[in-house]
N, C-alpha and C. Protein backbone atom coordinates (compact mmCIF):
# COMPACT_ATOMS: atom_id res chain seq x y z
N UNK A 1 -176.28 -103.01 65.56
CA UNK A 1 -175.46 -103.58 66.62
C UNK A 1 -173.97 -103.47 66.31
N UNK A 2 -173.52 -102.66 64.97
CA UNK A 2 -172.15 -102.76 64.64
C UNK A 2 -171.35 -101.99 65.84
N UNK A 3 -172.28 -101.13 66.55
CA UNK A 3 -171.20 -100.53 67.91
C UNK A 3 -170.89 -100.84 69.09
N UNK A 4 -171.68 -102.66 69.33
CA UNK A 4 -171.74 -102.71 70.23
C UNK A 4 -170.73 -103.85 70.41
N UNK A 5 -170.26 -103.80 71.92
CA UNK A 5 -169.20 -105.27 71.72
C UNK A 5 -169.42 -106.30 72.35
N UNK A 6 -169.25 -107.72 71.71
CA UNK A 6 -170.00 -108.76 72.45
C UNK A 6 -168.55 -109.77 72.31
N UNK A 7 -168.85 -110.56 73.07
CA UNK A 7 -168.50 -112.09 73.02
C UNK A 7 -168.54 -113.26 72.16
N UNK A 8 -168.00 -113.90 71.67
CA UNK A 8 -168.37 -114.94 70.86
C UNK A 8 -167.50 -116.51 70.95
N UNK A 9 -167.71 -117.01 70.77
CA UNK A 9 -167.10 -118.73 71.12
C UNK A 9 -167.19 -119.37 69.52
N UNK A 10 -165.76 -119.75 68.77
CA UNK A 10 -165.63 -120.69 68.08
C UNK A 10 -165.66 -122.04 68.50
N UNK A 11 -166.38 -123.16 67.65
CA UNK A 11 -166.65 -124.39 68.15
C UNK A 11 -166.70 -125.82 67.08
N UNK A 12 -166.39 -126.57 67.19
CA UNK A 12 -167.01 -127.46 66.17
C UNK A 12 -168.04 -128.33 66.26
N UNK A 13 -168.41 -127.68 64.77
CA UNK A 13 -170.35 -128.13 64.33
C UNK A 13 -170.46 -130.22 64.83
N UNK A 14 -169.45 -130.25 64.76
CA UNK A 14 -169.60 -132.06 65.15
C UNK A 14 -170.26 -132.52 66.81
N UNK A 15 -169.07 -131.55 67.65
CA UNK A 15 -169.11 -131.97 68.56
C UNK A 15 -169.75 -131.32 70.09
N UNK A 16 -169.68 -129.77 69.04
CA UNK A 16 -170.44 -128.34 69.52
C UNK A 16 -168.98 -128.19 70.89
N UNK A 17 -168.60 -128.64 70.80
CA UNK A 17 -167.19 -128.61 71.77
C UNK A 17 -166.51 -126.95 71.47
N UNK A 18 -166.23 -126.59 71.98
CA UNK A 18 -165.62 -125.14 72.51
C UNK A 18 -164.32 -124.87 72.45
N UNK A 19 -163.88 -124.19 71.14
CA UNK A 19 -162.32 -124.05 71.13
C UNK A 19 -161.29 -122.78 71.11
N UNK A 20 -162.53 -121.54 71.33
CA UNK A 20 -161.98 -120.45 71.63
C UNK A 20 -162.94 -119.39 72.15
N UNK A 21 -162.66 -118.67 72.79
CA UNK A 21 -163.88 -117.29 73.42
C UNK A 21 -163.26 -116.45 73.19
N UNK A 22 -163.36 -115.13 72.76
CA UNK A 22 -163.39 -113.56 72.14
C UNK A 22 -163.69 -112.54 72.70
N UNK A 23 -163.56 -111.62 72.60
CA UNK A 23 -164.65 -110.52 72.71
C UNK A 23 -164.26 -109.28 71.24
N UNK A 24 -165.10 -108.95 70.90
CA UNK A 24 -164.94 -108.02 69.50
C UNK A 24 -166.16 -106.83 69.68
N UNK A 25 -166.03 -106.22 68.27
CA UNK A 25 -166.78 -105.57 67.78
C UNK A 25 -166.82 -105.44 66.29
N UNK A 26 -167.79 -105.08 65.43
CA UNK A 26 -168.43 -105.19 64.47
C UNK A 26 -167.62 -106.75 63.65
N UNK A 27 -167.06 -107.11 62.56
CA UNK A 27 -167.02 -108.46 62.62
C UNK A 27 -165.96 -109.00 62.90
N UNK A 28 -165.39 -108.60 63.82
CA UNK A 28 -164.03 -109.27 64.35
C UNK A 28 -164.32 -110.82 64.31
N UNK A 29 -165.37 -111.90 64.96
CA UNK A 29 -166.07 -112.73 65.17
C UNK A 29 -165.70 -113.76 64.36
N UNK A 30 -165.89 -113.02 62.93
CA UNK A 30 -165.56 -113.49 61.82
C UNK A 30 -164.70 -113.77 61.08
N UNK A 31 -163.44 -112.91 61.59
CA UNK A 31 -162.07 -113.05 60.77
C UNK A 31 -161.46 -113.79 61.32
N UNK A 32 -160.78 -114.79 60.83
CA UNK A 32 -160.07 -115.52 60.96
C UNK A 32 -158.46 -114.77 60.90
N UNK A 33 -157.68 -114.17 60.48
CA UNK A 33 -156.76 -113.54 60.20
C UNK A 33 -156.19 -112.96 61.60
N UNK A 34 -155.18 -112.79 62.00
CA UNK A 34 -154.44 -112.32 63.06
C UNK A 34 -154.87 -112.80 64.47
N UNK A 35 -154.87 -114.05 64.30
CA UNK A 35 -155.75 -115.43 65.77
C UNK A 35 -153.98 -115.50 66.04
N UNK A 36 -153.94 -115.74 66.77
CA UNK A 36 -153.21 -117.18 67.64
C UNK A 36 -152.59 -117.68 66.97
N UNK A 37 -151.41 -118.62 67.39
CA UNK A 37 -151.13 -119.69 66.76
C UNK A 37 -151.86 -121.33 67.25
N UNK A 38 -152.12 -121.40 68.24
CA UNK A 38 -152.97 -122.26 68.49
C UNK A 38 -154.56 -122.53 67.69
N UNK A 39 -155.25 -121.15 67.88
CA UNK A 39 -156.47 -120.75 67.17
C UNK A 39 -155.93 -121.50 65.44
N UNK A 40 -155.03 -121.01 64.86
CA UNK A 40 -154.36 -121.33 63.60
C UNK A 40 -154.79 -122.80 63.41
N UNK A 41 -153.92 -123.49 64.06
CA UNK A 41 -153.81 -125.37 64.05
C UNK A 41 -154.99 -125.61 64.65
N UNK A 42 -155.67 -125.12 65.30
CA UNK A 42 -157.19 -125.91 65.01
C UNK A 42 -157.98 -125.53 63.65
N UNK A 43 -158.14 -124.17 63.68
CA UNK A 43 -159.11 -123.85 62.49
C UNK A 43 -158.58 -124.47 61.10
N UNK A 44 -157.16 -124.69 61.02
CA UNK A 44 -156.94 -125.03 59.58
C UNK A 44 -156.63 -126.55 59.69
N UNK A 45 -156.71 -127.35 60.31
CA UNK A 45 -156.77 -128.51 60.41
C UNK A 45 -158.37 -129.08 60.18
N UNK A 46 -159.15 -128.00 60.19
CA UNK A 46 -160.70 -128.58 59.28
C UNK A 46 -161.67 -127.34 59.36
N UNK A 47 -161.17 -126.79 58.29
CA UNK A 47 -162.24 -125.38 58.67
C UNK A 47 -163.86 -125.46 58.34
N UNK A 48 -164.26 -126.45 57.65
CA UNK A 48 -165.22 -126.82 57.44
C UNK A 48 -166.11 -127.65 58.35
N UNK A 49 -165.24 -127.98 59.89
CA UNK A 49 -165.93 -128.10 60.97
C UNK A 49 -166.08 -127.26 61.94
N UNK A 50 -165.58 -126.17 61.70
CA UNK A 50 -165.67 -124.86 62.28
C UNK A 50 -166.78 -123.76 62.47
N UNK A 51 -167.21 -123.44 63.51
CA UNK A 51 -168.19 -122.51 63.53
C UNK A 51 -168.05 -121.35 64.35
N UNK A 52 -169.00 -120.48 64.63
CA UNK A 52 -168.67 -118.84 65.48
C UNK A 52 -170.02 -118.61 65.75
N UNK A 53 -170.25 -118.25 66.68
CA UNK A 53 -171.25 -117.41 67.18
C UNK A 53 -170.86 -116.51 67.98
N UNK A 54 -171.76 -115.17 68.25
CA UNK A 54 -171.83 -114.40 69.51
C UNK A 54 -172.55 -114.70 69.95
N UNK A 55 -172.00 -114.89 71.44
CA UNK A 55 -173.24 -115.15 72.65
C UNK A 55 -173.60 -114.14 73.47
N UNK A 56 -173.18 -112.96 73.64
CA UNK A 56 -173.68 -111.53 74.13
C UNK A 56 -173.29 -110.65 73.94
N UNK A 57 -174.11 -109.56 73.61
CA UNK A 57 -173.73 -108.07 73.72
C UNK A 57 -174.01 -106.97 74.54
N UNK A 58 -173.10 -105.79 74.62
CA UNK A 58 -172.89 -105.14 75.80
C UNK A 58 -172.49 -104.21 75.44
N UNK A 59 -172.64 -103.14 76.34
CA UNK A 59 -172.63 -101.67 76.20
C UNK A 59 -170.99 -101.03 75.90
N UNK A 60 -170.30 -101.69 76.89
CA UNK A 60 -168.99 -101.21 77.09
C UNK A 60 -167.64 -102.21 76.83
N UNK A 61 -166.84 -101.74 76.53
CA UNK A 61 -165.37 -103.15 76.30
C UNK A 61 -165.35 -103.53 77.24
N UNK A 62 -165.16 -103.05 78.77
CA UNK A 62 -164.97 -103.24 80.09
C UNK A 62 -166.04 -104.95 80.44
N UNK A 63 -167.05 -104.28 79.81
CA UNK A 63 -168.16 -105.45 80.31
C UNK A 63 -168.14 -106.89 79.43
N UNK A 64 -167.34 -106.64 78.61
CA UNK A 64 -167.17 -108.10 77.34
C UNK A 64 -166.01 -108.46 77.93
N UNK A 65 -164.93 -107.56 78.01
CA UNK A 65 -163.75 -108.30 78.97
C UNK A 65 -164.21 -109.42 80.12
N UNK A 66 -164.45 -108.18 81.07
CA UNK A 66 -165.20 -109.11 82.02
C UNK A 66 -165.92 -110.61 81.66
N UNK A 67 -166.51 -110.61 80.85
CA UNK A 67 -167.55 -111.59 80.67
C UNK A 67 -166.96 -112.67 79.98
N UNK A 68 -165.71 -112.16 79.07
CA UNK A 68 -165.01 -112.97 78.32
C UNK A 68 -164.04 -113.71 79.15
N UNK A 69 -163.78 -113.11 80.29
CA UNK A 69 -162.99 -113.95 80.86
C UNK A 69 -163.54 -115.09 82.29
């Protein structure tokens, strides 16, 4: 699945509350590095309540855009 590009939503494990949506490919998902400054002051204000998932994948960038937004 490393070619494919999906969606993903950071959240915290406490409250399962929703604090950012994405779209990437292979582990973008995962890096924390070159976010936001907003993304920043949440994640480092408790990164250990922090979580990531992808919630779909898709054939084309066009279609994660879409979906991401």
């Amino acid at each position: 699945m490393d070619d494919k590009f999906y969606v993903y939503k950071w959240y915290y494990k406490d409250s399962k509350k929703i604090f950012y949506i994405g779209k990437g490919i292979k582990n973008r998902y995962k890096n924390v590095a070159h976010r936001n400054k907003k993304f920043l002051e949440i994640y480092n204000a408790n990164p250990s309540n922090c979580a990531v998932e992808i919630i779909k994948y898709f054939d084309t960038e066009e279609e994660a855009f879409v979906y991401e937004k």
